[in-house]
Protein backbone atom coordinates (compact mmCIF):
# COMPACT_ATOMS: atom_id res chain seq x y z
CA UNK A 1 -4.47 27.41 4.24
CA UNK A 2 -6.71 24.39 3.38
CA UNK A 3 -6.57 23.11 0.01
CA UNK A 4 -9.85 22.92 -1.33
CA UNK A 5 -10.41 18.90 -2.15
CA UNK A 6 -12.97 16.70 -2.79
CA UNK A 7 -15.12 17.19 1.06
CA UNK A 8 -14.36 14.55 3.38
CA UNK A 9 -17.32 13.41 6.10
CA UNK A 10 -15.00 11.63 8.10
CA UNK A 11 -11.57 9.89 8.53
CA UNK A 12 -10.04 6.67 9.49
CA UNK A 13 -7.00 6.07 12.01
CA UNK A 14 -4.25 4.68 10.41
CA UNK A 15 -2.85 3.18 13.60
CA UNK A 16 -6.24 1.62 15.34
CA UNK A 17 -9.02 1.85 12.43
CA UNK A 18 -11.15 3.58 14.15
CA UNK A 19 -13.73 6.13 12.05
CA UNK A 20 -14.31 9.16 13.91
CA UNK A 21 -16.05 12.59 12.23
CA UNK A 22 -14.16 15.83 11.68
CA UNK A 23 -14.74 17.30 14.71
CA UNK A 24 -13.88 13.54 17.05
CA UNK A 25 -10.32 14.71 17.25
CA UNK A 26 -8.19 15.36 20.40
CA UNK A 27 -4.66 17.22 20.44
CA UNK A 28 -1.54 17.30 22.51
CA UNK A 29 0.66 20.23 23.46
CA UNK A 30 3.76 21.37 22.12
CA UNK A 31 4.97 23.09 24.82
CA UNK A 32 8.41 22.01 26.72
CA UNK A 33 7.64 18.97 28.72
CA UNK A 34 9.34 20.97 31.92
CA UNK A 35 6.65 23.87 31.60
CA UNK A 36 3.69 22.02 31.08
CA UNK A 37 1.99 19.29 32.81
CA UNK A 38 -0.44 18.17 29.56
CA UNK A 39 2.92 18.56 27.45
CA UNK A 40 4.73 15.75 30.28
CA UNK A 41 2.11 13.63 30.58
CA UNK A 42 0.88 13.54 26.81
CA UNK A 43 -2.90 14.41 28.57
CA UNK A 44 -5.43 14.86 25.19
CA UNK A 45 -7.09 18.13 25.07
CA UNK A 46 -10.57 18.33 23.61
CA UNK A 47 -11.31 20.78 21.20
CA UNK A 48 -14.42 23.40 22.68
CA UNK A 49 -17.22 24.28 20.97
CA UNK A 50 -16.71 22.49 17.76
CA UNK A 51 -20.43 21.68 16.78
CA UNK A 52 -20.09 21.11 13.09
CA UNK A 53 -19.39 17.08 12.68
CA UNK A 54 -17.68 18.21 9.70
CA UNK A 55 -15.32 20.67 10.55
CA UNK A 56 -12.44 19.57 11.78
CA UNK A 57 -10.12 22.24 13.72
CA UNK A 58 -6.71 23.30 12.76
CA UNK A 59 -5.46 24.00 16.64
CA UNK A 60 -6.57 24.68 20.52
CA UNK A 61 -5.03 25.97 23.15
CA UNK A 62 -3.90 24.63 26.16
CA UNK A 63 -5.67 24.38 28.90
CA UNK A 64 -2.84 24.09 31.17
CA UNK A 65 -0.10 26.66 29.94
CA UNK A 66 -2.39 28.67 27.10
CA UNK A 67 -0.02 27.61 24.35
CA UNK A 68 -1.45 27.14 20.59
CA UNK A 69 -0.82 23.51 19.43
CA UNK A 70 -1.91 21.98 15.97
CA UNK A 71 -0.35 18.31 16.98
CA UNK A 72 -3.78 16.33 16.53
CA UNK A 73 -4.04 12.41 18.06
CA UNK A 74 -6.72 9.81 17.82
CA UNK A 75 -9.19 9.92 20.14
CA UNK A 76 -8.92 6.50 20.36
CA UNK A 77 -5.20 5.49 20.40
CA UNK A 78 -3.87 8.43 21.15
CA UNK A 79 -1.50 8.50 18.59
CA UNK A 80 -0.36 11.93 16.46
CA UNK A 81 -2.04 11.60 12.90
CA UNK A 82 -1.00 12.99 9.74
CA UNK A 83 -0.76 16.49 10.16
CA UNK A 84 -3.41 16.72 6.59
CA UNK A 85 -5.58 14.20 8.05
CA UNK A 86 -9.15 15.27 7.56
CA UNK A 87 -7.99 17.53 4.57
CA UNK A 88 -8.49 15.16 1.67
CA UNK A 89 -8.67 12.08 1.20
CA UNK A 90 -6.40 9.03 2.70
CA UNK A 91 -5.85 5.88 1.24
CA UNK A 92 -5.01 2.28 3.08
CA UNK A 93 -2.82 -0.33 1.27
CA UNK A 94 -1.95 -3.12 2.41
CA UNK A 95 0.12 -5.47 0.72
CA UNK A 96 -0.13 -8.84 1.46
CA UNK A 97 1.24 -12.35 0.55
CA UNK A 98 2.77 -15.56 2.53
CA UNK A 99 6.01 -16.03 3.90
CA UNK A 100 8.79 -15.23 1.13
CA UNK A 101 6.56 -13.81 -1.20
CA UNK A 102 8.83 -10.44 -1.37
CA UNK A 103 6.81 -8.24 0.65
CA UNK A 104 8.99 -6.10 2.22
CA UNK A 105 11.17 -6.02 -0.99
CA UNK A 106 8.45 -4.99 -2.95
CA UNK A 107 7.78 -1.97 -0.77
CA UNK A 108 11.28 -0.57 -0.56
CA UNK A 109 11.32 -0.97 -4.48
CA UNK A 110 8.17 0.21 -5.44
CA UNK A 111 8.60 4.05 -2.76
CA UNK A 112 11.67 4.36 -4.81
CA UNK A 113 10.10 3.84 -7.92
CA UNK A 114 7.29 6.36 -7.24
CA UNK A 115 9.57 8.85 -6.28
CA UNK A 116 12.20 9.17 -8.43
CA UNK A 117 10.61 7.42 -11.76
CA UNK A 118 7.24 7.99 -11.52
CA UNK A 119 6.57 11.21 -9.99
CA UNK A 120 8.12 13.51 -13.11
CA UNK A 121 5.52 11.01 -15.44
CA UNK A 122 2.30 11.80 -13.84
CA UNK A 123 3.55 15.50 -12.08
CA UNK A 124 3.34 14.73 -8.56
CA UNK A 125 5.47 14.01 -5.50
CA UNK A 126 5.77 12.05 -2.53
CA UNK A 127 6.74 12.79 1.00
CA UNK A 128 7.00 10.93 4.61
CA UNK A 129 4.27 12.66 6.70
CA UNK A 130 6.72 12.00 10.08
CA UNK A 131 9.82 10.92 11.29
CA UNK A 132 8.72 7.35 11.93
CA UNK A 133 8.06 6.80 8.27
CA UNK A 134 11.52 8.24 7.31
CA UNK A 135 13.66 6.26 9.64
CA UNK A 136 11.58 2.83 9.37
CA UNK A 137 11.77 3.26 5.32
CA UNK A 138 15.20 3.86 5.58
CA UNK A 139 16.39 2.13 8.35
CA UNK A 140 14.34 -1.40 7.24
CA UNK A 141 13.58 -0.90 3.43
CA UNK A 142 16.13 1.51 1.68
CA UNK A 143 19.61 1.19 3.75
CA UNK A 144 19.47 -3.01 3.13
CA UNK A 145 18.58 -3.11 -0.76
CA UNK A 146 20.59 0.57 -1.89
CA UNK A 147 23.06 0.76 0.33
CA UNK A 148 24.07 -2.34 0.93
CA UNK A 149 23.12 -4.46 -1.87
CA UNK A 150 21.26 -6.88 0.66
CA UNK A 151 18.30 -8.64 0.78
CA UNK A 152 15.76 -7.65 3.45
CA UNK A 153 15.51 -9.78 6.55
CA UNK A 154 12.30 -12.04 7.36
CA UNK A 155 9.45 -9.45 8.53
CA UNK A 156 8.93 -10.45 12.25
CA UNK A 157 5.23 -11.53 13.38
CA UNK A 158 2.76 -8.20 14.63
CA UNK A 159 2.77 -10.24 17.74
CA UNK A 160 6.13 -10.13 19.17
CA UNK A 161 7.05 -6.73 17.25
CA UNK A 162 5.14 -3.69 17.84
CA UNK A 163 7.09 -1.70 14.52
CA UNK A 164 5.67 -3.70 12.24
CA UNK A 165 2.04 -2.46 12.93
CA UNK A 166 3.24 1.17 12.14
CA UNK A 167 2.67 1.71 8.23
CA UNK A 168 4.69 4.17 6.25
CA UNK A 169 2.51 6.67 5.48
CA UNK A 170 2.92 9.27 2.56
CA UNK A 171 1.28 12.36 1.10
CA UNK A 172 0.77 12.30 -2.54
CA UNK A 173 0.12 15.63 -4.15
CA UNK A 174 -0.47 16.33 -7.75
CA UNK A 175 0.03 19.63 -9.37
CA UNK A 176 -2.35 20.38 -12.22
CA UNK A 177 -0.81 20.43 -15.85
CA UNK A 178 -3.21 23.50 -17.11
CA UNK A 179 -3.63 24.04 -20.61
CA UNK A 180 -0.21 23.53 -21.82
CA UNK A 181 -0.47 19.96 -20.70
CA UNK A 182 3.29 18.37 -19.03
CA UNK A 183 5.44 21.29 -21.58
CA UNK A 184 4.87 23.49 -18.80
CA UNK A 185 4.75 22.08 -15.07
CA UNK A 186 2.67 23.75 -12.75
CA UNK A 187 2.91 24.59 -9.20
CA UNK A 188 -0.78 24.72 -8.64
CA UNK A 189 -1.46 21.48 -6.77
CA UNK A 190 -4.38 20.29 -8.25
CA UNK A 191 -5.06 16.53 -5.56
CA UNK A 192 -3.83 15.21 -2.85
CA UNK A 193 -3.94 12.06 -1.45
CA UNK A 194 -2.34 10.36 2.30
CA UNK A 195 -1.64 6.52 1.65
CA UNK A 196 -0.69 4.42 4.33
CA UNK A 197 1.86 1.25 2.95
CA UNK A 198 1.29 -1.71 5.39
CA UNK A 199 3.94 -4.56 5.53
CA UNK A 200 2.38 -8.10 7.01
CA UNK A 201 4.18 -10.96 8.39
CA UNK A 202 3.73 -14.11 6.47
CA UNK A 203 2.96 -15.92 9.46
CA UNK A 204 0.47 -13.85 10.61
CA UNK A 205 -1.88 -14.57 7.52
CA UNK A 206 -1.73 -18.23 8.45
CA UNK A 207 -4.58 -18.21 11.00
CA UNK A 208 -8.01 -15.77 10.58
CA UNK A 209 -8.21 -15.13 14.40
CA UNK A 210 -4.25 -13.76 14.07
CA UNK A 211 -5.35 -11.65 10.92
CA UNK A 212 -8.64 -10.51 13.24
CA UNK A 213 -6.45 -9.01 15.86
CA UNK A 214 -3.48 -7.77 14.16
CA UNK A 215 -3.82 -7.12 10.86
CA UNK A 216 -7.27 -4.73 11.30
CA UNK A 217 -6.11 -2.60 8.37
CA UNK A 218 -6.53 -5.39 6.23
CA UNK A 219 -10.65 -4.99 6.14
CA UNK A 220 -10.33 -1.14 6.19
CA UNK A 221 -8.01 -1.17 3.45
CA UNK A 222 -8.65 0.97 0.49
CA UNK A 223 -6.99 -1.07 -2.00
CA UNK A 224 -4.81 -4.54 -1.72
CA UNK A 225 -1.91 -5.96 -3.24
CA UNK A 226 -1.72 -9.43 -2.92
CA UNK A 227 1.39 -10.30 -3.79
CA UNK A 228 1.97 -14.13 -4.32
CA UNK A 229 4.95 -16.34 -5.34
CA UNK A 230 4.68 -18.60 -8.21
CA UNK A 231 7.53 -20.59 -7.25
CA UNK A 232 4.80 -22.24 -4.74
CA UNK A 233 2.47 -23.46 -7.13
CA UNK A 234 2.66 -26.90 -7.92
CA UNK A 235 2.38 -27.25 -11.67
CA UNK A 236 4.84 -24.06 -12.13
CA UNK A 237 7.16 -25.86 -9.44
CA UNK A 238 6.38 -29.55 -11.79
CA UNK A 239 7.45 -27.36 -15.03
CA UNK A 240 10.68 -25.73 -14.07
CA UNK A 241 13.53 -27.13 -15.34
CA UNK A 242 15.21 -29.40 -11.87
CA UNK A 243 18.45 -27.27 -11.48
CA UNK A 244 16.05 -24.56 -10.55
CA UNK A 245 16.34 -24.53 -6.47
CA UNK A 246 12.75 -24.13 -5.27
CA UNK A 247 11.61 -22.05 -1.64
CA UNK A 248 9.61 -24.49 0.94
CA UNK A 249 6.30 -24.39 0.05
CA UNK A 250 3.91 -22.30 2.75
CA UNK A 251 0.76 -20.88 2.93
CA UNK A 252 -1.64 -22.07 -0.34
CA UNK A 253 -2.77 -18.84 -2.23
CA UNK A 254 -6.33 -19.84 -2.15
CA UNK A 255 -6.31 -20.58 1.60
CA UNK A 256 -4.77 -17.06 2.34
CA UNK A 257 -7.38 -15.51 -0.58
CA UNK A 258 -10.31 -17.81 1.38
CA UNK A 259 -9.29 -16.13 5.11
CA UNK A 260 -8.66 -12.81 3.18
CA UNK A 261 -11.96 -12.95 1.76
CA UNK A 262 -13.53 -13.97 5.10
CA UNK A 263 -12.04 -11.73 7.09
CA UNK A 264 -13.59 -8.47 5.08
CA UNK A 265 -16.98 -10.17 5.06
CA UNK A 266 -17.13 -10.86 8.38
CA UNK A 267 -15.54 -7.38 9.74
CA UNK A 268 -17.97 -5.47 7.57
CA UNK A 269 -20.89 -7.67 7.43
CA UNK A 270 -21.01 -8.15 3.67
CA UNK A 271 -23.04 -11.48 2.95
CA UNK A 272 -22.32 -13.82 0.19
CA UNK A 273 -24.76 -13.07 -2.10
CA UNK A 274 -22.91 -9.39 -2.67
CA UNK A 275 -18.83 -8.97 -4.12
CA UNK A 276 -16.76 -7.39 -1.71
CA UNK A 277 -15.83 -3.77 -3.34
CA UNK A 278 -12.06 -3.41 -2.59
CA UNK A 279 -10.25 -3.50 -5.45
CA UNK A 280 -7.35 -6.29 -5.47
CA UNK A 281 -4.51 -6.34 -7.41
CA UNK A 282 -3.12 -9.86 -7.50
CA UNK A 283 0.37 -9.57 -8.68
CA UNK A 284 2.94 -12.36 -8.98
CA UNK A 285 6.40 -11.42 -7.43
CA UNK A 286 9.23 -13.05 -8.71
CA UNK A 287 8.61 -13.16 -12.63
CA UNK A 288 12.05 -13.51 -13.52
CA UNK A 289 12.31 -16.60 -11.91
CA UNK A 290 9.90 -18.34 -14.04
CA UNK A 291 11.02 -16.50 -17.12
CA UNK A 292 11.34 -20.35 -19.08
CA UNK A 293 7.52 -20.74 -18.60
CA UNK A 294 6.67 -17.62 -20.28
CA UNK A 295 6.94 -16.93 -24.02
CA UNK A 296 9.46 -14.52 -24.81
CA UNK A 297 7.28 -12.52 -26.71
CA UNK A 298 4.94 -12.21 -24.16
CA UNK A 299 3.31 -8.14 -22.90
CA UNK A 300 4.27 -9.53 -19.55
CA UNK A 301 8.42 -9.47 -20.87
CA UNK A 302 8.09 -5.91 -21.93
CA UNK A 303 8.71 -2.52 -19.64
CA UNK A 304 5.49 -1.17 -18.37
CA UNK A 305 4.40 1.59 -20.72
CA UNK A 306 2.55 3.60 -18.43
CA UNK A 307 5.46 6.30 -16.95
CA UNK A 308 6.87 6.68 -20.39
CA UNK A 309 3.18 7.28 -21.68
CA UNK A 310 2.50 10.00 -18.58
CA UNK A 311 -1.03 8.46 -18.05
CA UNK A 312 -2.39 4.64 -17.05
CA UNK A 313 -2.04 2.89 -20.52
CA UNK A 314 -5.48 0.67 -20.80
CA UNK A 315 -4.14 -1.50 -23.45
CA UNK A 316 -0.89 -2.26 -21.87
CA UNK A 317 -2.91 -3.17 -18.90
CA UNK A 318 -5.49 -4.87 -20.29
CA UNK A 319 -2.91 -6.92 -22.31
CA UNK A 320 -1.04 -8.28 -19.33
CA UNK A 321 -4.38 -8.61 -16.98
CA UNK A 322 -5.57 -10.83 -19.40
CA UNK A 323 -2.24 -12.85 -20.09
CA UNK A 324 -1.51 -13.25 -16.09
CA UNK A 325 -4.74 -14.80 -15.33
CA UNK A 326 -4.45 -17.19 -18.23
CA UNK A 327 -1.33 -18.32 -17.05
CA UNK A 328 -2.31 -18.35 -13.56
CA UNK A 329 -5.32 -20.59 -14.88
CA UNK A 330 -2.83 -23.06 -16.68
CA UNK A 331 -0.25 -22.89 -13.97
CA UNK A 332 -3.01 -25.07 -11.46
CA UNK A 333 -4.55 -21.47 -9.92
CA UNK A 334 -7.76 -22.36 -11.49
CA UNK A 335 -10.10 -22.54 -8.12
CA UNK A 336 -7.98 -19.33 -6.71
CA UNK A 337 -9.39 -17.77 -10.19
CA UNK A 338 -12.82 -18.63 -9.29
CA UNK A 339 -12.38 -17.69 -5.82
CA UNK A 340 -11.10 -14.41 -6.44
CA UNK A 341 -14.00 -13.24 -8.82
CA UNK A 342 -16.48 -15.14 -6.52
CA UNK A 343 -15.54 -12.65 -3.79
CA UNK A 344 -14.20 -9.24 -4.95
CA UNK A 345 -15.96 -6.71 -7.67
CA UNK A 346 -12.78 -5.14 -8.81
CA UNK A 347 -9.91 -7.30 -9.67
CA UNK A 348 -6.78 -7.46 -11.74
CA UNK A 349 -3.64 -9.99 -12.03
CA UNK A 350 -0.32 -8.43 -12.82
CA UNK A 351 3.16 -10.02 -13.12
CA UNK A 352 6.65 -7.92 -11.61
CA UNK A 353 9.56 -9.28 -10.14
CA UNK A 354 11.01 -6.19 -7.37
CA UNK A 355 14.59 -7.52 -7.57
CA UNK A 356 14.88 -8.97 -11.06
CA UNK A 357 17.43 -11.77 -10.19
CA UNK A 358 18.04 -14.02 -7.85
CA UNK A 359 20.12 -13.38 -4.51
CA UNK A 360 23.39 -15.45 -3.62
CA UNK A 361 24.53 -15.87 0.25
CA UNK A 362 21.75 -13.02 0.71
CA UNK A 363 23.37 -10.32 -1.68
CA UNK A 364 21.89 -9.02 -4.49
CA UNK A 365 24.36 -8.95 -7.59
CA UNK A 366 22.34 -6.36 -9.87
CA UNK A 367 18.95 -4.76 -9.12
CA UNK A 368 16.64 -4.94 -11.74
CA UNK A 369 13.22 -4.13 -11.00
CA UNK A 370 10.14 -4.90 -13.70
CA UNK A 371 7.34 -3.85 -13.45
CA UNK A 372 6.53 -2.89 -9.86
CA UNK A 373 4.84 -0.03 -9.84
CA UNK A 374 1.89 -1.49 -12.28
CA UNK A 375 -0.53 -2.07 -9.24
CA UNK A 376 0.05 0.40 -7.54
CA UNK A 377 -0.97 2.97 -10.58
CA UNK A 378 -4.26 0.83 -11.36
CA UNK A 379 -4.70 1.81 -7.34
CA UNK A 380 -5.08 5.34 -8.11
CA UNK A 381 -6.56 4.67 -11.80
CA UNK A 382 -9.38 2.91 -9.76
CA UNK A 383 -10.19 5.80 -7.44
CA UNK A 384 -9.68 8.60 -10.10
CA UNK A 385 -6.02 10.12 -8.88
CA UNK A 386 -4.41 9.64 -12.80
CA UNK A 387 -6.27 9.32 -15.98
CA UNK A 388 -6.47 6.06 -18.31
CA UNK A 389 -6.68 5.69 -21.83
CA UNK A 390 -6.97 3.17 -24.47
CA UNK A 391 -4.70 4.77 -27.50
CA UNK A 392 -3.64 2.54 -30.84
């Protein structure tokens, strides 16, 4: 049975980014390989008769052995969607940053986070929509940081590794609270949402012709998380005390901001004169690490309020939006400040560190995580999947 969601006109690929209607999708059979040519050869069957552009059908059958398959595939790429694609809505984040910025670490932190923290706050739950997305989480995100207490190796370039173009890709599903609010939790699902996570290379943001042909998700991204290192601005890097052991500098924010920026434009043919409307949540990774810069009594020190509070706390938010781009302003980030509201409509700055300390001969002594899942929850507050309030 479909659940009845907000109506969707179309969908996206999350593999080639190609938009297609409801009814533009091909399937594959299921049938043993050994009994069935289409099956062995992974041939695409068409759907017949499927007139309405906004219908998308749950199965066909075969033409070659008459068995009923509900495996759809882009009929672009080829490759098997999400089994609910077309059903409601699907969201594309990408998360993005230079070289070191704690991509990767951010995204192993932040799936655990939803799961196990957040989802009892805001009644909902998350689950892998295949097998790729469980073994690649686990195999390159979870096993290094929980299990072994490692930090994650160096994500390799789109280029030369084929994995790192295949997101993680998750259902979301909320279950409605009813009248007696989160006392009694219901099993009537209320939303749902797909999200796609995308992981990028550092090096691969260093050139706008490398972002143009590998990192296409980037302009049909729902949302953005552009996560940046203060450690690699100057005046923060001027400030720190000198026992402090500093990264090499890469990538300058604005430059990677500038070929963000002109990437979207150009992909989508949005001129100057109008704001680009995906909503980017510039947070700054590694906020332990310039704890001495920051006053101590600072809303940026404190837990996030918004799991304990079951909804997306306003003032909290407000409070460290406000306090992030100040310091980002002091801390020599003034023209990526004016860059960043020169280009995008919806914006926000937000301050998290995914590991909480710093990692000796690659280990990591004692996780502590602050913070993380902040952008990702003004994400959904942004497109209406939790509520937000402003209480005293």
């Amino acid at each position: 049975m479909k659940l009845n969601f907000r109506k969707k006109d179309d969908y996206i690929c999350p593999y080639c980014f190609s938009k297609h209607a409801l009814n533009e999708v091909n399937f594959i059979c299921r049938n043993d390989p050994d009994l069935c040519e289409n099956a062995r050869n992974l041939t695409p069957i068409k759907p017949k008769n499927v007139e309405d552009k906004n219908e998308m059908p749950d199965y066909v059958f075969c033409n070659e052995c008459g068995q009923k398959t509900n495996i759809k595939v882009c009929p672009t790429c080829n490759q098997e969607l999400p089994y609910s694609i077309g059903e409601y809505d699907n969201l594309i984040f990408a998360v993005i940053g230079a070289k070191e910025a704690g991509k990767s670490h951010y995204i192993a932190v932040l799936i655990q986070k939803i799961m196990n923290e957040i989802a009892s706050a805001f009644n909902y739950s998350l689950s892998a929509v295949d097998d790729a997305t469980m073994n690649r989480y686990r195999n390159d995100f979870y096993n290094p940081i929980f299990k072994r207490n490692e930090i994650i190796g160096v994500t390799h370039s789109a280029k030369t590794d084929a994995s790192v173009k295949q997101p993680l890709i998750y259902n979301l599903v909320f279950k409605d609270n009813g009248i007696f609010g989160s006392f009694l939790k219901s099993k009537k699902i209320s939303n749902a949402v797909t999200i796609a996570f995308f992981d990028t290379a550092g090096e691969d943001l260093d050139s706008e012709n490398t972002m143009k042909t590998v990192n296409k998700y980037i302009y049909n991204s729902s949302g953005i998380i552009f996560l940046l290192d203060p450690l690699q601005l100057e005046e923060v890097r001027r400030k720190l005390p000198k026992n402090i052991k500093l990264p090499q500098q890469n990538t300058e924010i604005e430059d990677l901001l500038s070929r963000t920026a002109n990437l979207i434009r150009k992909a989508n043919d949005i001129g100057m004169d109008k704001l680009i409307d995906i909503p980017v949540a510039v947070a700054f990774s590694k906020i332990d690490a310039v704890e001495s810069l920051i006053d101590p009594s600072s809303c940026i020190n404190y837990p996030s309020s918004h799991v304990s509070k079951g909804y997306f706390d306003l003032a909290d938010f407000e409070d460290v939006n406000g306090t992030m781009e100040s310091l980002v302003r002091n801390w020599g980030g003034e023209n990526f400040a004016n860059q960043l509201s020169s280009n995008f409509k919806e914006y926000a700055y937000f301050g998290l560190t995914a590991l909480g300390c710093n990692p000796e001969s690659n280990r990591i002594a004692k996780l502590r995580p602050h913070r993380v899942e902040d952008p990702f929850l003004w994400l959904l507050y942004k497109y209406k999947f939790i509520k937000g309030e402003k209480r005293k």
